[in-house]
C-alpha atoms as a PDB file:
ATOM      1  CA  UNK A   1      10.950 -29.760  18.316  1.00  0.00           C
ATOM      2  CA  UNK A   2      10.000 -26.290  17.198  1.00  0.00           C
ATOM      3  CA  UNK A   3      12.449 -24.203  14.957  1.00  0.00           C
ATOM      4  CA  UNK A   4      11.919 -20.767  16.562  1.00  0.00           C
ATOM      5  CA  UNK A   5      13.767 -19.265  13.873  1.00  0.00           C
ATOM      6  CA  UNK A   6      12.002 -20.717  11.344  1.00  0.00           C
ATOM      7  CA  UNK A   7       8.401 -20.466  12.782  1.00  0.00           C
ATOM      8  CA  UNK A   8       9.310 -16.676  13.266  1.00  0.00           C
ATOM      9  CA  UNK A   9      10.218 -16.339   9.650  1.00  0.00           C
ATOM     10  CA  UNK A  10       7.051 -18.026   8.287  1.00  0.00           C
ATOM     11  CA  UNK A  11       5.140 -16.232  10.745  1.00  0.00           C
ATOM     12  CA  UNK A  12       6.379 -12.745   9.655  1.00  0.00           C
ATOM     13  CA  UNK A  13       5.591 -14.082   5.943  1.00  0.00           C
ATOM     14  CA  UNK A  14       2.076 -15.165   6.814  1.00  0.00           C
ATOM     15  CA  UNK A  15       1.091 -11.237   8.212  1.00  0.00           C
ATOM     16  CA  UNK A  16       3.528  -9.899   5.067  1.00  0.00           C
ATOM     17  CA  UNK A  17       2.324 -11.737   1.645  1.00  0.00           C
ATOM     18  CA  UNK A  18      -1.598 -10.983   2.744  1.00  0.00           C
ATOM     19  CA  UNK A  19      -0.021  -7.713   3.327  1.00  0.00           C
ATOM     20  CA  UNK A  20       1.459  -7.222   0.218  1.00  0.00           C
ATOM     21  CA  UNK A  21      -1.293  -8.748  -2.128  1.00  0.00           C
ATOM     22  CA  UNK A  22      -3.919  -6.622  -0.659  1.00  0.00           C
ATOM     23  CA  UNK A  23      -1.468  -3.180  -1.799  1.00  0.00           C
ATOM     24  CA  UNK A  24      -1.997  -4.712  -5.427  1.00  0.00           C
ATOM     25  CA  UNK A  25      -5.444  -6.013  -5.114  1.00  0.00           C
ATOM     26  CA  UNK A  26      -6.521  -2.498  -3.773  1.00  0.00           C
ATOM     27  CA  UNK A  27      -8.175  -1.067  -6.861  1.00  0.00           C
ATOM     28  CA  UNK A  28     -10.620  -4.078  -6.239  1.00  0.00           C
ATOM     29  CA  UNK A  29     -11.924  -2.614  -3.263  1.00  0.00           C
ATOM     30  CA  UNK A  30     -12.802   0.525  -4.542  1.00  0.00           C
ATOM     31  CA  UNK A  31     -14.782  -0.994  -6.956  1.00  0.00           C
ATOM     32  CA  UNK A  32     -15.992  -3.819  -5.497  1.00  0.00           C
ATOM     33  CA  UNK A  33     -15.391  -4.114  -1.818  1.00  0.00           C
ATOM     34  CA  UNK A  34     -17.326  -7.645  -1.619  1.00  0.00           C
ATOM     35  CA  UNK A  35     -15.241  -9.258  -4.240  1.00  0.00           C
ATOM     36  CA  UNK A  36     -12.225  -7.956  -2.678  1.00  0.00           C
ATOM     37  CA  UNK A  37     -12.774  -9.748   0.867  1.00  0.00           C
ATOM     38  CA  UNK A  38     -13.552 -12.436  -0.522  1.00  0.00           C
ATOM     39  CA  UNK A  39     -10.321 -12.733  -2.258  1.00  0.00           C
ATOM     40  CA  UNK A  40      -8.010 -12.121   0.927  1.00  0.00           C
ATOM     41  CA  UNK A  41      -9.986 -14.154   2.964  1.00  0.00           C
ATOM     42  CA  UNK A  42      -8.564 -16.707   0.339  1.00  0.00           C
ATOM     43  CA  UNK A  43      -5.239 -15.428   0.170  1.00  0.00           C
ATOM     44  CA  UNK A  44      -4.890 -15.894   3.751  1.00  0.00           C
ATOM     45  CA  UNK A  45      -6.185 -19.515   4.010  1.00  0.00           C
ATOM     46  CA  UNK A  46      -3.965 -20.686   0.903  1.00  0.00           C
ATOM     47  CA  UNK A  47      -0.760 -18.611   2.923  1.00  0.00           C
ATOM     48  CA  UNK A  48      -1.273 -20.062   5.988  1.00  0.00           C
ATOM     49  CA  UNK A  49      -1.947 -23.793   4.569  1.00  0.00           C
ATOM     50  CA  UNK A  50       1.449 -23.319   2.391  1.00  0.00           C
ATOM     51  CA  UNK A  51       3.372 -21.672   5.441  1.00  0.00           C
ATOM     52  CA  UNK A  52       1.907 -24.507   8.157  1.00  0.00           C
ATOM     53  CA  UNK A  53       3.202 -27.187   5.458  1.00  0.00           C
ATOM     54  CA  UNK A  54       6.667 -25.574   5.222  1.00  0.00           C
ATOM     55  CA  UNK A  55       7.304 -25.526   9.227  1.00  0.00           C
ATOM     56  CA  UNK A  56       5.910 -29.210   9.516  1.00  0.00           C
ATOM     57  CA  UNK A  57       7.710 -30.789   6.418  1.00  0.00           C
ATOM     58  CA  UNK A  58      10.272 -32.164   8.641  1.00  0.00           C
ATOM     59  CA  UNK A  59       8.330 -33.977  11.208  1.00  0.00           C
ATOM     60  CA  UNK A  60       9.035 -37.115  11.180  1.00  0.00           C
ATOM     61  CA  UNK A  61       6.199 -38.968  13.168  1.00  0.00           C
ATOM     62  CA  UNK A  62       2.401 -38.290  11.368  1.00  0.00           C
ATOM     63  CA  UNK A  63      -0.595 -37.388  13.743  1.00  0.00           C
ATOM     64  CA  UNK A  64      -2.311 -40.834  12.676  1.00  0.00           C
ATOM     65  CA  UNK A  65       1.128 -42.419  14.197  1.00  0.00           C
ATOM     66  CA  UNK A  66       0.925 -40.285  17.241  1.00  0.00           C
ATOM     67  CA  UNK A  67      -2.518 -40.079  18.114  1.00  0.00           C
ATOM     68  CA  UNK A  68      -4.526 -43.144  17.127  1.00  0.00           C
ATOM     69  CA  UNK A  69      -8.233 -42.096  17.252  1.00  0.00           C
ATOM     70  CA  UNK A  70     -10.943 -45.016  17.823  1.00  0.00           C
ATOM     71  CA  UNK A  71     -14.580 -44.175  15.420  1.00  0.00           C
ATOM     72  CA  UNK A  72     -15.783 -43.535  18.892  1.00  0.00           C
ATOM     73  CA  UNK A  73     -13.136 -41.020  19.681  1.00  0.00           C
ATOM     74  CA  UNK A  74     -13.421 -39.642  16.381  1.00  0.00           C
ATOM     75  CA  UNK A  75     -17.114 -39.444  16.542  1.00  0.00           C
ATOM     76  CA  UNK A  76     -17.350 -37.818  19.833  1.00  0.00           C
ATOM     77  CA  UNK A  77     -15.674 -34.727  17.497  1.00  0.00           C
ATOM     78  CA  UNK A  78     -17.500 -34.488  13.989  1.00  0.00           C
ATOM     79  CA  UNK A  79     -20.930 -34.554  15.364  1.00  0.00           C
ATOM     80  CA  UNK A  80     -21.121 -31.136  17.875  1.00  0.00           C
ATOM     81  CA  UNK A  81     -18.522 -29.443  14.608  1.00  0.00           C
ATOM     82  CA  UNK A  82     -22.171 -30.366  12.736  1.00  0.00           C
ATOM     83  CA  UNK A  83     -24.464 -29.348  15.103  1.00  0.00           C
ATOM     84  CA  UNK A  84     -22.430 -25.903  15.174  1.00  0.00           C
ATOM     85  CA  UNK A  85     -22.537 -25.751  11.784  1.00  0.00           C
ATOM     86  CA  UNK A  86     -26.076 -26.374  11.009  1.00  0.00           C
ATOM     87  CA  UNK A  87     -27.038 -24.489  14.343  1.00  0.00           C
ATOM     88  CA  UNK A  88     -25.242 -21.514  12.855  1.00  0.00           C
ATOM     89  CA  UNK A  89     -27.054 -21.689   9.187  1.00  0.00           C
ATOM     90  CA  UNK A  90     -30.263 -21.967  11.198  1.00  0.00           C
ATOM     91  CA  UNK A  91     -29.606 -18.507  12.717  1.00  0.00           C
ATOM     92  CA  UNK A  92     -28.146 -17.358   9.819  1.00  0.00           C
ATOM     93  CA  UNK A  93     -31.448 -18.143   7.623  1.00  0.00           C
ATOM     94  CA  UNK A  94     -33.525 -16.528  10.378  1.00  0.00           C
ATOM     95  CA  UNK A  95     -31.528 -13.104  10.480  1.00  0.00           C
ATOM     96  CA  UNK A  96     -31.508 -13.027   6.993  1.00  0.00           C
ATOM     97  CA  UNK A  97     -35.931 -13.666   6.525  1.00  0.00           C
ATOM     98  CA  UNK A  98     -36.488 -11.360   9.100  1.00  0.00           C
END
């Protein structure tokens, strides 16, 4: 069962530490506006992989014990994730030769 309390507090975190790193990271925009997205796009995967952690640590079943996935099953998953993938670098080379 979900914590409402708790997954509103982490949720308000993950919108406010971004938030507040990007006021002191600011002066890297200005001069380099690249390097700057770059660096928030990781500050808000590391925040939400810290934050998604801290609302789960008290789960006590694990997804392997509550879904069991046959190679089939699993399978039937990884291979269209690659054919997005490598369909989107094909498109991605093409926009960028043209």
């Amino acid at each position: 069962m979900i914590r409402w309390k708790r997954a509103a507090g982490l949720g308000l975190l993950s919108w406010l530490v971004p938030f507040g790193i990007s006021f002191v990271a600011f002066p890297v925009k200005q001069s380099n506006a690249q390097l700057f997205g770059t660096m928030m796009g990781l500050v808000v995967l590391a925040a939400a992989g810290v934050l998604l952690a801290r609302l789960f640590r008290d789960r006590a079943v694990g997804l392997g014990e509550a879904l069991p996935v046959t190679i089939p099953h699993q399978d039937s998953g990884i291979g269209p994730a690659h054919l997005v993938f490598s369909t989107f670098a094909r498109f991605s080379a093409r926009m960028v030769k043209a």
